[in-house]
N, C-alpha and C. Protein backbone atom coordinates (compact mmCIF):
# COMPACT_ATOMS: atom_id res chain seq x y z
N UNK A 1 -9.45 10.91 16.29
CA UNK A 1 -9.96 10.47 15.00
C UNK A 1 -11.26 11.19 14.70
N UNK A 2 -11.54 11.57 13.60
CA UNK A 2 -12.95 12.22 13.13
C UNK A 2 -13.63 10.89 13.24
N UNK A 3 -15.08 11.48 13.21
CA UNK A 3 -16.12 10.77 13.33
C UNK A 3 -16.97 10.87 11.83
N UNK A 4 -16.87 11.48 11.20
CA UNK A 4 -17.29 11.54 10.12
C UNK A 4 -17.47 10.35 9.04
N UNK A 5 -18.36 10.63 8.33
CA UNK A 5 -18.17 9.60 7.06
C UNK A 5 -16.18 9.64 6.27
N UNK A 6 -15.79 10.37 6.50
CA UNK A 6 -14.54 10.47 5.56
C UNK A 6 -13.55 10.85 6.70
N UNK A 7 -13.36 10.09 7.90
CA UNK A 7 -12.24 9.67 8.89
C UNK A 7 -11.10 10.10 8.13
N UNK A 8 -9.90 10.63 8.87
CA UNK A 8 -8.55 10.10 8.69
C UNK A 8 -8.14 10.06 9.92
N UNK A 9 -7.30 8.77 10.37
CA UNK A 9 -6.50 8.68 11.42
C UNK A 9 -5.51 10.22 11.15
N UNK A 10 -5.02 10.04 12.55
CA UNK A 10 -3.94 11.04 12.65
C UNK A 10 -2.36 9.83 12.84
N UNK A 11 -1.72 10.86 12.25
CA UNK A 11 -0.21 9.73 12.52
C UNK A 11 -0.31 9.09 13.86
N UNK A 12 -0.63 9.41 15.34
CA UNK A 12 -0.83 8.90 16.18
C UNK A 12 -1.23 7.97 16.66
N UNK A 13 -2.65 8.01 15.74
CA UNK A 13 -3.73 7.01 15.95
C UNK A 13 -3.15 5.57 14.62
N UNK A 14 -2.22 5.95 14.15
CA UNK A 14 -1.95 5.04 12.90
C UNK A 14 -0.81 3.86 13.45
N UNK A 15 -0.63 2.64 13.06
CA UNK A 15 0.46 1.91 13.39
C UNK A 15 1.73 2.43 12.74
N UNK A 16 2.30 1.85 13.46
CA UNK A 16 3.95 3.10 12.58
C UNK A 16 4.80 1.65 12.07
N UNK A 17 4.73 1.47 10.20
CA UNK A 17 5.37 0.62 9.83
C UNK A 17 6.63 1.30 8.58
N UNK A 18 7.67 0.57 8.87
CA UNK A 18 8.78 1.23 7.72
C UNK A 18 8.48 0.04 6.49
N UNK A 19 9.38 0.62 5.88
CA UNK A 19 9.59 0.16 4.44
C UNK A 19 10.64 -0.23 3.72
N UNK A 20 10.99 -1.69 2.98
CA UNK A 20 12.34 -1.62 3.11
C UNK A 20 12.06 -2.34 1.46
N UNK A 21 12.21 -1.83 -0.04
CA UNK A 21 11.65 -2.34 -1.08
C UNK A 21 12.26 -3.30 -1.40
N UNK A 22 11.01 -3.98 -1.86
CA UNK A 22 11.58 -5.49 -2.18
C UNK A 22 11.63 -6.28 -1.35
N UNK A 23 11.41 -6.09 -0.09
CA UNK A 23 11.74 -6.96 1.12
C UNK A 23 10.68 -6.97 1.84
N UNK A 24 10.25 -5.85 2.97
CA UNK A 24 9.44 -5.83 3.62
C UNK A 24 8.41 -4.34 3.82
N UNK A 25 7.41 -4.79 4.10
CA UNK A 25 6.59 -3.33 4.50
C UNK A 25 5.79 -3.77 5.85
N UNK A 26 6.49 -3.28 6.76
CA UNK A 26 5.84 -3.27 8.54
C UNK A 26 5.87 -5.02 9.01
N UNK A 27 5.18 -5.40 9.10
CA UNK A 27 5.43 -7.00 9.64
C UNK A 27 5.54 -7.78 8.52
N UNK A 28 4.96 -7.52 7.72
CA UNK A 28 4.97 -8.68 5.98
C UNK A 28 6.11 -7.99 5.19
N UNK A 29 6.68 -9.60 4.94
CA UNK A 29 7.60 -9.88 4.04
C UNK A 29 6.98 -10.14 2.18
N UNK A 30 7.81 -9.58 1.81
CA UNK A 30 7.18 -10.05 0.25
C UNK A 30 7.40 -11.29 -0.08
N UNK A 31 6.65 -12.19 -0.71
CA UNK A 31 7.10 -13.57 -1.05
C UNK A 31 6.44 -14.62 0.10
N UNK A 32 5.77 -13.85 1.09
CA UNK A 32 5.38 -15.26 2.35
C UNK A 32 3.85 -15.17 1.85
N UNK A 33 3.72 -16.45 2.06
CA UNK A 33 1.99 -17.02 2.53
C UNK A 33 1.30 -16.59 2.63
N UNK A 34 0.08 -16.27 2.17
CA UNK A 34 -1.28 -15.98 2.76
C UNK A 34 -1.61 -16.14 3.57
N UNK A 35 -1.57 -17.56 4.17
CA UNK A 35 -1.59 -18.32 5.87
C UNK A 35 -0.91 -17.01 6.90
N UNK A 36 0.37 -17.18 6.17
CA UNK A 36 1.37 -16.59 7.19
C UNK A 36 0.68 -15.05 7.24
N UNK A 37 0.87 -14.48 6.13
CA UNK A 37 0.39 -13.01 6.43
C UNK A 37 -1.12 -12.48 7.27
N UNK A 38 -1.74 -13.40 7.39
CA UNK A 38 -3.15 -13.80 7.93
C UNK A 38 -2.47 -13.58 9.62
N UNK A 39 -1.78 -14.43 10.02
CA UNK A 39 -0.82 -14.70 11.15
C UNK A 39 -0.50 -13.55 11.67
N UNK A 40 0.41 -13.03 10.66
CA UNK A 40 0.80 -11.88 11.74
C UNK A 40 0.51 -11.11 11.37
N UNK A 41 -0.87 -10.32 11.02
CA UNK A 41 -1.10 -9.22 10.86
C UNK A 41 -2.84 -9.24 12.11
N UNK A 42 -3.05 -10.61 12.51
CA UNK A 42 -3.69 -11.11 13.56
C UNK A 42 -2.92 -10.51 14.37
N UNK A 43 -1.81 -10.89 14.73
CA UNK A 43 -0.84 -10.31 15.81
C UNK A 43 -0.80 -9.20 15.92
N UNK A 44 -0.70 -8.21 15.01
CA UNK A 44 -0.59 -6.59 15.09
C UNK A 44 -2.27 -6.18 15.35
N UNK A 45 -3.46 -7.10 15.59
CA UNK A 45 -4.63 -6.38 15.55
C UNK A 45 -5.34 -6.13 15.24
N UNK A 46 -5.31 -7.10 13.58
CA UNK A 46 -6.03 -7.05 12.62
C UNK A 46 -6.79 -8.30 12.01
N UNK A 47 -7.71 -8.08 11.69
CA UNK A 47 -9.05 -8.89 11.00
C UNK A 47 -8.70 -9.29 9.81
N UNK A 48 -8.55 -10.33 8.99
CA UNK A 48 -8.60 -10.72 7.76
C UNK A 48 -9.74 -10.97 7.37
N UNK A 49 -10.39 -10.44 5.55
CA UNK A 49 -11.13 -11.05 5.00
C UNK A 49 -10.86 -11.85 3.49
N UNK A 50 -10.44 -12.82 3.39
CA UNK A 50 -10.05 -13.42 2.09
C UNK A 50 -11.01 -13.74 1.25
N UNK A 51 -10.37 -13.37 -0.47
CA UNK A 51 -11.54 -13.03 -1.87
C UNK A 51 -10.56 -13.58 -2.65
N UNK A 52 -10.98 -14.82 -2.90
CA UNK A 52 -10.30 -15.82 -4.39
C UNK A 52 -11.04 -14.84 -5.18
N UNK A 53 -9.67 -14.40 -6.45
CA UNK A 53 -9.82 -13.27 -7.09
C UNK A 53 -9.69 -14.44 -8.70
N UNK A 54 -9.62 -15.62 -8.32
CA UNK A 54 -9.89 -16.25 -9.67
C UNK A 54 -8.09 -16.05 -10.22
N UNK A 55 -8.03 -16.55 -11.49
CA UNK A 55 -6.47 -16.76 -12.09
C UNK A 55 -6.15 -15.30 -12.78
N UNK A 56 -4.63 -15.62 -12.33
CA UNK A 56 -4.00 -14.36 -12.87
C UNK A 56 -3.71 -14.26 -14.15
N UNK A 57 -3.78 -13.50 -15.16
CA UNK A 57 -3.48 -13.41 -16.16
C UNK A 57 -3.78 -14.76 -16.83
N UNK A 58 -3.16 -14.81 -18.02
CA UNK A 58 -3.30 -16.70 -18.72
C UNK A 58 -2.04 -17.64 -17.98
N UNK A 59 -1.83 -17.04 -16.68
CA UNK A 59 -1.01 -17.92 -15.89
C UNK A 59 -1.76 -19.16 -15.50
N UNK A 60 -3.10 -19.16 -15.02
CA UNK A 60 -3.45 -20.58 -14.70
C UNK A 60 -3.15 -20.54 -12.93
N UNK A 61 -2.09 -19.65 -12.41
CA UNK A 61 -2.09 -19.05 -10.90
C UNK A 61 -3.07 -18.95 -10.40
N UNK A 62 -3.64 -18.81 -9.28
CA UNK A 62 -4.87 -18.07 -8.59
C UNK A 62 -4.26 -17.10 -7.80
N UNK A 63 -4.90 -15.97 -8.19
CA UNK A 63 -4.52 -14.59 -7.35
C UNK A 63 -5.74 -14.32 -6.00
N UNK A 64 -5.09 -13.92 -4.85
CA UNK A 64 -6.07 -13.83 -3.82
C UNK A 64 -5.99 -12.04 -3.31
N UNK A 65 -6.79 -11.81 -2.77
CA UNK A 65 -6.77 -10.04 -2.02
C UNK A 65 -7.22 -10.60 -0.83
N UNK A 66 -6.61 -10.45 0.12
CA UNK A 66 -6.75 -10.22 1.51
C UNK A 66 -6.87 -8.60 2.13
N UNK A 67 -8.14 -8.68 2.82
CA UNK A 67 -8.45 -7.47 2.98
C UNK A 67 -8.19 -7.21 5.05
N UNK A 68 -7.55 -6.20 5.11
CA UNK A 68 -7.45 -6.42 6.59
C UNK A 68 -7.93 -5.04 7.58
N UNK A 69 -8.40 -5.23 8.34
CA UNK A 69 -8.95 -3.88 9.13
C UNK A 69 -8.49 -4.35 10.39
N UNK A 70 -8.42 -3.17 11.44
CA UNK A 70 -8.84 -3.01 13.00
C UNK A 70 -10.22 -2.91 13.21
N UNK A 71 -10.65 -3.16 14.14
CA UNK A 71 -12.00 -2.81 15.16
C UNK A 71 -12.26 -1.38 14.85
N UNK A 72 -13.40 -1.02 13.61
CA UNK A 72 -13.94 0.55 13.37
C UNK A 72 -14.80 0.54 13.71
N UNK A 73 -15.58 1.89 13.65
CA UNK A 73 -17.12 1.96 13.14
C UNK A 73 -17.41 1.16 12.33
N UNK A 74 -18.99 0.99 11.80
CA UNK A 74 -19.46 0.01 11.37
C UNK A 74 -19.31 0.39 9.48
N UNK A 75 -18.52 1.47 9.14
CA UNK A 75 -18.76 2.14 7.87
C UNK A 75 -17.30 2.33 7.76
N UNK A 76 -16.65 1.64 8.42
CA UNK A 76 -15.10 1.70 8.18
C UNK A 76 -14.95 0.70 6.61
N UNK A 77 -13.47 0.87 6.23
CA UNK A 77 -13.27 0.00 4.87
C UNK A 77 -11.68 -0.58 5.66
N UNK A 78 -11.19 -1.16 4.47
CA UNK A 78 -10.12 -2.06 4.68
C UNK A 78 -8.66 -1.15 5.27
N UNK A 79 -8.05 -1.15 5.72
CA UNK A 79 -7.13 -0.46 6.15
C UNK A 79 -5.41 -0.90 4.92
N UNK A 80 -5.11 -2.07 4.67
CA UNK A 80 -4.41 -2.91 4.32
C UNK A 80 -4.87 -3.90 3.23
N UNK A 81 -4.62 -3.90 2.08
CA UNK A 81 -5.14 -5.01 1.28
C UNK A 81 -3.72 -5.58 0.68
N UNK A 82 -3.53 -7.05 0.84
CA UNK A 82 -2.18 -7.89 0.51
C UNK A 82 -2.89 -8.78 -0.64
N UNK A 83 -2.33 -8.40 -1.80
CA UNK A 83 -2.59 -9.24 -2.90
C UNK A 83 -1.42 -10.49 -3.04
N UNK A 84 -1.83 -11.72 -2.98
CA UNK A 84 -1.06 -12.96 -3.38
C UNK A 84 -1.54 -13.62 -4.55
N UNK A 85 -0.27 -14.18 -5.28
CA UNK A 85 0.02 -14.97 -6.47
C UNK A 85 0.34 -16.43 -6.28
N UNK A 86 -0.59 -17.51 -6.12
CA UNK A 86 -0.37 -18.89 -6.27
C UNK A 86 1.42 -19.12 -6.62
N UNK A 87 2.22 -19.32 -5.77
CA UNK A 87 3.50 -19.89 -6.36
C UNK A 87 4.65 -18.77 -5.94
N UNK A 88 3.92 -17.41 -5.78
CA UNK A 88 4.64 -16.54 -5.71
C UNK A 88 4.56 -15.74 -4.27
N UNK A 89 3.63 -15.96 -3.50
CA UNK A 89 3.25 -15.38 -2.38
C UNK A 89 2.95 -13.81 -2.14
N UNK A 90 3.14 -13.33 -1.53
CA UNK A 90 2.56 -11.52 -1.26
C UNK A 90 3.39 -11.14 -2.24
N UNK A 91 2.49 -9.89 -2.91
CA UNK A 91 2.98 -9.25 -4.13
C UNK A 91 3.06 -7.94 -3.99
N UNK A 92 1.85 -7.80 -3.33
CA UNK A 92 1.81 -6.24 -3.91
C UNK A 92 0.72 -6.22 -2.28
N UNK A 93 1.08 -4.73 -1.64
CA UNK A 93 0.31 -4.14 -0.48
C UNK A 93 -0.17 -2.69 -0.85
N UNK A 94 -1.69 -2.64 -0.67
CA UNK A 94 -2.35 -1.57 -0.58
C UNK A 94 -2.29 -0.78 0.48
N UNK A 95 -2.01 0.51 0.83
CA UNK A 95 -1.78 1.08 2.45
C UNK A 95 -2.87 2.13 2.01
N UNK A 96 -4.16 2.19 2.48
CA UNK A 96 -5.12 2.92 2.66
C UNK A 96 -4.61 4.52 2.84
N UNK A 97 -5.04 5.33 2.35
CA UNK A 97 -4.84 6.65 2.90
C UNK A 97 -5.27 7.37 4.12
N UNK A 98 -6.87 6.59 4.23
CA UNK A 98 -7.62 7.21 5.25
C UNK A 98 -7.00 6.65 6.84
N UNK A 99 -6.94 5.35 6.58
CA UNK A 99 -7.06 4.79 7.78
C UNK A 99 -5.72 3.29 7.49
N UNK A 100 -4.72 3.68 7.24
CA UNK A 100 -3.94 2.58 6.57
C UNK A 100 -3.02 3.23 7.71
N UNK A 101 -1.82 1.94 8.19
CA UNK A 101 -0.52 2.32 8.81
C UNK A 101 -0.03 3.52 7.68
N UNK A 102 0.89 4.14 8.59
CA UNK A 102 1.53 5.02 8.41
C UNK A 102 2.67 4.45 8.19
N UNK A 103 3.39 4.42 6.95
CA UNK A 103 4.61 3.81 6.42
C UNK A 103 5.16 5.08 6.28
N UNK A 104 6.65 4.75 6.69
CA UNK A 104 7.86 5.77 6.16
C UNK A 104 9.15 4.67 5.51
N UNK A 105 9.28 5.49 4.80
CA UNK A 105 10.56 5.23 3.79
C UNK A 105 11.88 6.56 3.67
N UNK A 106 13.02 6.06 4.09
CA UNK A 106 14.24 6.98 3.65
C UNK A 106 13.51 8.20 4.69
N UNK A 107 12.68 8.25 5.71
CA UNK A 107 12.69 9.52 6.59
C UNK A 107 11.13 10.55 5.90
N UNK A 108 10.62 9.51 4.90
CA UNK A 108 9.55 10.40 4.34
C UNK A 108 8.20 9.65 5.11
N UNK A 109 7.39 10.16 5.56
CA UNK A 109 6.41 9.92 5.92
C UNK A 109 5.24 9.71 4.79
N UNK A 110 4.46 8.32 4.04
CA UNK A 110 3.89 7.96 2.69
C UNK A 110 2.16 8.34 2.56
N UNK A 111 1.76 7.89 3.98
CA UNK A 111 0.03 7.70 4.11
C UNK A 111 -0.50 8.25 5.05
N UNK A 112 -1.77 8.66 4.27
CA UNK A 112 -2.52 10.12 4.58
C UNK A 112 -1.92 11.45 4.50
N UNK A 113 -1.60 11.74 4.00
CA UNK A 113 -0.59 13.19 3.37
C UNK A 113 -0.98 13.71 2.14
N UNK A 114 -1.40 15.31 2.34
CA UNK A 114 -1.42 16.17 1.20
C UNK A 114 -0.61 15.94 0.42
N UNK A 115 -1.06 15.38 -1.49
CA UNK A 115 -0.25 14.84 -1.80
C UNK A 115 1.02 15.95 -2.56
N UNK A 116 0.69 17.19 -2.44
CA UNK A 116 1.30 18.15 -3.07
C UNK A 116 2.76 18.30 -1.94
N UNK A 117 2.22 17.53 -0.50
CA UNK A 117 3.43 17.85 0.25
C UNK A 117 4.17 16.90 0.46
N UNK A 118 3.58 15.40 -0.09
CA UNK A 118 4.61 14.49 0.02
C UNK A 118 5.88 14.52 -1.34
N UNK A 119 4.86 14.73 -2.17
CA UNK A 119 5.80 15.68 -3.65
C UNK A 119 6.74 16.33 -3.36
N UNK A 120 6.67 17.43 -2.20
CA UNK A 120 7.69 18.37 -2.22
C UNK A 120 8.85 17.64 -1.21
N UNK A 121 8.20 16.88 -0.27
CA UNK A 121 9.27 16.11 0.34
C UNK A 121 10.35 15.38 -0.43
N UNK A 122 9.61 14.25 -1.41
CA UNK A 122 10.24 13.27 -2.08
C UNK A 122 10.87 14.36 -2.92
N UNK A 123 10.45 15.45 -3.88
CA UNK A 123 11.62 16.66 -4.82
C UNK A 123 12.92 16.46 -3.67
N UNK A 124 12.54 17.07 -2.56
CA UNK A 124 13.48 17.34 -1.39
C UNK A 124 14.65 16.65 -1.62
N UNK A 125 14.21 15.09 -0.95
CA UNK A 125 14.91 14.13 -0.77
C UNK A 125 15.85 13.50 -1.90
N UNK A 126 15.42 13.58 -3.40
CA UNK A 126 15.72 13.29 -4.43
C UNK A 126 16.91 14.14 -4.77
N UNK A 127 16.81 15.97 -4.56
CA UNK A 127 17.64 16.90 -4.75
C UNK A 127 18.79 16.26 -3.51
N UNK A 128 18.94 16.20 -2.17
CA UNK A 128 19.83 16.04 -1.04
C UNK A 128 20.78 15.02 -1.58
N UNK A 129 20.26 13.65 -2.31
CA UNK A 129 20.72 12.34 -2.53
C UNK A 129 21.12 12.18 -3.82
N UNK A 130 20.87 13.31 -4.47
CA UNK A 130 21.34 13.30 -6.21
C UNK A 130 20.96 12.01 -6.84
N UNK A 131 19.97 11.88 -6.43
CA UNK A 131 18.63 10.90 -7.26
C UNK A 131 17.41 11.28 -8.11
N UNK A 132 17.52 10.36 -8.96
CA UNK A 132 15.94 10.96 -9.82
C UNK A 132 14.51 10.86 -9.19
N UNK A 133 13.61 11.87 -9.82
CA UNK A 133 12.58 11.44 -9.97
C UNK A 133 12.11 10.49 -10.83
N UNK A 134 10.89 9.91 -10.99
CA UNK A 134 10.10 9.18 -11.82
C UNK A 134 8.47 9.60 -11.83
N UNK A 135 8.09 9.72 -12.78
CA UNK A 135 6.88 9.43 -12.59
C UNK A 135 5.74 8.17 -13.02
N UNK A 136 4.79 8.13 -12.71
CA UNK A 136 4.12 6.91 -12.74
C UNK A 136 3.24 6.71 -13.49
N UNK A 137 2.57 5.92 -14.34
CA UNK A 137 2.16 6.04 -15.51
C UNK A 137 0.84 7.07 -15.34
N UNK A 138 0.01 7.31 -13.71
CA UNK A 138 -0.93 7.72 -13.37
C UNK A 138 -0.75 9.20 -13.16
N UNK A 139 0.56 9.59 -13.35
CA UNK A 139 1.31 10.70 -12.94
C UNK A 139 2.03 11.29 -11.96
N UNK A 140 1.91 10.29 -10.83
CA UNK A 140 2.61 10.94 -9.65
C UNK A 140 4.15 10.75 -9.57
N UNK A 141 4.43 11.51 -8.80
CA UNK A 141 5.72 11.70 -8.68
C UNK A 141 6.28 10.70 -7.55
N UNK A 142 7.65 10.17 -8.05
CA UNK A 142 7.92 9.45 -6.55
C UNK A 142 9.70 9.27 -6.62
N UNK A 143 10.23 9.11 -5.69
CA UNK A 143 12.18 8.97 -5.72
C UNK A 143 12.43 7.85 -6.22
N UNK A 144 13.38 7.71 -7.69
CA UNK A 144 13.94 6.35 -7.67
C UNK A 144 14.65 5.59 -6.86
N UNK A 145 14.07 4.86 -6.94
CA UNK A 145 14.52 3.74 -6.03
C UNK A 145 13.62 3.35 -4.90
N UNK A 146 12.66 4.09 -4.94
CA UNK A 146 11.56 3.50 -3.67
C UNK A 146 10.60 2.85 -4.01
N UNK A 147 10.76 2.40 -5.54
CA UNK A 147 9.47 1.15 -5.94
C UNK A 147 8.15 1.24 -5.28
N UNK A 148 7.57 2.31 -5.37
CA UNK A 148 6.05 2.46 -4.80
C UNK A 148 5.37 2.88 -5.86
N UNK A 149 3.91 3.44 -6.07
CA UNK A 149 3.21 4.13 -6.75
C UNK A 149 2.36 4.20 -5.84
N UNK A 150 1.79 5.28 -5.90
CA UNK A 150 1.29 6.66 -5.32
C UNK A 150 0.09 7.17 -5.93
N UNK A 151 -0.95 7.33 -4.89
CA UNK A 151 -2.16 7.52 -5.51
C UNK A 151 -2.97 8.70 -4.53
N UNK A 152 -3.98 9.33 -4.68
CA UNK A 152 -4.54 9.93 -3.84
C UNK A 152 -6.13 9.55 -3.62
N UNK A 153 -6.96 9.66 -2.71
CA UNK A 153 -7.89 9.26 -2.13
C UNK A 153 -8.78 10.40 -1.56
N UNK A 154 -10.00 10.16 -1.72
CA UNK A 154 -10.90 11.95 -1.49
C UNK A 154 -11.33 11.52 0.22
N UNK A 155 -11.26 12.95 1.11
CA UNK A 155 -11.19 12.50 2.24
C UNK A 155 -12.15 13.72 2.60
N UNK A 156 -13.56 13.60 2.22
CA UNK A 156 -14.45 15.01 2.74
C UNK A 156 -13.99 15.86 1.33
N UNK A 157 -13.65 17.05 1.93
CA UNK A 157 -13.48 18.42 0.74
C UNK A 157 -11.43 17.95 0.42
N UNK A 158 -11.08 17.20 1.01
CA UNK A 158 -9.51 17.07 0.78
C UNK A 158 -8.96 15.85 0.19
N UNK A 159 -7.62 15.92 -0.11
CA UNK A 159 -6.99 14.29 -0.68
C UNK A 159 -6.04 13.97 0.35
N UNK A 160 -5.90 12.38 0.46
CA UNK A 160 -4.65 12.44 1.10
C UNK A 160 -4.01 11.25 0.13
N UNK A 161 -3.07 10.44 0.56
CA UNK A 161 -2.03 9.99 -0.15
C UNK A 161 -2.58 8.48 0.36
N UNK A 162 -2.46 7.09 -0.58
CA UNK A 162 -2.38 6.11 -0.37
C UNK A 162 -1.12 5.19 -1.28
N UNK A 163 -0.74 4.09 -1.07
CA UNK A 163 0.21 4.10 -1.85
C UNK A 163 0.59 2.40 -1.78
N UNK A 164 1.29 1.70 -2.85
CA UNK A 164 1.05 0.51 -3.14
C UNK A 164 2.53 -0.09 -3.16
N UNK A 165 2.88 -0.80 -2.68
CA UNK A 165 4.11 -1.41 -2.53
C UNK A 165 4.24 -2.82 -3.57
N UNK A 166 5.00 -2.99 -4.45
CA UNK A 166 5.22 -4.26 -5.08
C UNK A 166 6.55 -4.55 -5.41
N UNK A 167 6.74 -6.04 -5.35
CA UNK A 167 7.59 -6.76 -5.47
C UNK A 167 7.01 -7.80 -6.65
N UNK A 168 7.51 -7.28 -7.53
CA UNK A 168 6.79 -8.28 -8.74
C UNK A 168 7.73 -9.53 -9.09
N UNK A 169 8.67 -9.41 -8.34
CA UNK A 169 9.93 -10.96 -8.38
C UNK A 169 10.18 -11.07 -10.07
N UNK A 170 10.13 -12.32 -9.98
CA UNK A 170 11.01 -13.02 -11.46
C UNK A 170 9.55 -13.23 -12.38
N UNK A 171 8.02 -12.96 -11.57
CA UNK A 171 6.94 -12.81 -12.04
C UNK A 171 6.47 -11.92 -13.13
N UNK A 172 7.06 -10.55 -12.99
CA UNK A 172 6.34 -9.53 -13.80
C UNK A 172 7.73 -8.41 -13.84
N UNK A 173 7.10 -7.71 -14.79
CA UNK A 173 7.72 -6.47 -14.91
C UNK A 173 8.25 -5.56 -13.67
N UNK A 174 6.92 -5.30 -13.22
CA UNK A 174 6.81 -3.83 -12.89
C UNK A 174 5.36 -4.07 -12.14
N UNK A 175 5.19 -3.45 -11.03
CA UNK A 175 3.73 -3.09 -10.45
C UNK A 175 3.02 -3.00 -10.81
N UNK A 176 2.78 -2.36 -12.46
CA UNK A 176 1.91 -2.23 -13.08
C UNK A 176 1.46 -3.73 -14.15
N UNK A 177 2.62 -4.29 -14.31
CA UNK A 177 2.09 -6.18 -14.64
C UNK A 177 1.49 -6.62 -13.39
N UNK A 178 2.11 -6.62 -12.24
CA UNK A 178 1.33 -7.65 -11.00
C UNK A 178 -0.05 -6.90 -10.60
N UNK A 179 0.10 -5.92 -10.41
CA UNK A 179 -1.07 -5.29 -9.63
C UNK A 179 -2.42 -6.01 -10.60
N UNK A 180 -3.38 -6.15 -9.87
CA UNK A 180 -4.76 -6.30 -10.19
C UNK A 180 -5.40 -4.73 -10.37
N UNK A 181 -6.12 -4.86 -11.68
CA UNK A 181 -6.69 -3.37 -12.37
C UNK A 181 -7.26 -2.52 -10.97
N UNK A 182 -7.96 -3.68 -10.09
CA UNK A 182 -8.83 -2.77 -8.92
C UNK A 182 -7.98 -1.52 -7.95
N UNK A 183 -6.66 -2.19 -8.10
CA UNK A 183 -5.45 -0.79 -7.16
C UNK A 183 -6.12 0.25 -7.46
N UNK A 184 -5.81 0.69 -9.64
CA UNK A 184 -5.41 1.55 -9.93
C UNK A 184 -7.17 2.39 -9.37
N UNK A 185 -8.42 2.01 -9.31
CA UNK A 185 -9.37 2.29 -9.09
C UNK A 185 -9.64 2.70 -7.43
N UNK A 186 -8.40 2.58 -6.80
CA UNK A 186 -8.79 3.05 -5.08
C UNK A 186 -9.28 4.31 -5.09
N UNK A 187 -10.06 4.34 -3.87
CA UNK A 187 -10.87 5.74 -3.60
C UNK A 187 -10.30 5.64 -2.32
């Protein structure tokens, strides 16, 4: 691992979680508890810090961000952030670029990655499977059907890839209804 102000784990040093949309990303299920996700992400190693984020929309819900790290330096940030919806449970997961598990989906490897090369992967994969692209309202590119959005993160003089998983249920549209404005603002 660098020591630097602008760390990136190496895939090595990263937990290795898959992805299965709509369902699950690494130990959390979409739709469980705050309690619960607190639980077992204790189990994998990790620290919770919980932030009543006040009501969602004119729902009258209370939306929460759970912020979760490993044991860093003292200038480390969140590794994992699990946003929950009063009624609705885990919604939406933030996977850090710098220092976030390493999620793969369909054989693509998602976090900490040049994002010009996860692009050419997902083109790849999209061309093999005679599937579309999409892009995202922010512009990135990603395979239909993998319900993510995709962001990049400044890491020193470089970017790497962070990326947001949602399950917006019978709740919302689209990732872009559930998500809280702060996603689209990750560094």
């Amino acid at each position: 691992m660098s020591t630097g102000n602008w760390a990136v784990l190496g895939d090595a040093e990263r937990d290795q979680w898959r992805y299965v949309p709509h369902r699950t990303i690494g130990p959390l299920d979409f739709g469980m508890s705050r309690e619960d996700a607190v639980a077992t992400m204790a189990g994998q190693g990790f620290s919770a810090e919980e932030h009543n984020m006040g009501g969602w929309h004119s729902t009258g819900r209370t939306q929460w961000r759970v912020e979760f790290a490993k044991p860093q330096p003292a200038w480390s940030r969140p590794a994992v952030k699990c946003y929950f919806i009063e009624g609705a449970g885990l919604t939406c997961v933030l996977v850090d670029g710098r220092l976030g598990p390493q999620v793969t989906h369909e054989g693509i490897r998602l976090i900490g990655r040049l994002p010009s090369e996860l692009f050419e992967d997902m083109e790849s994969y999209a061309d093999r499977h005679d599937v579309g692209l999409r892009s995202s309202p922010g512009g990135d590119l990603f395979v239909d059907g993998f319900e993510i959005e995709l962001g990049a993160q400044r890491a020193g003089d470089a970017v790497v890839s962070w990326a947001l998983f949602c399950n917006p249920g019978e709740i919302a549209g689209t990732s872009w209804d559930i998500a809280p404005a702060e996603v689209w603002r990750h560094w």
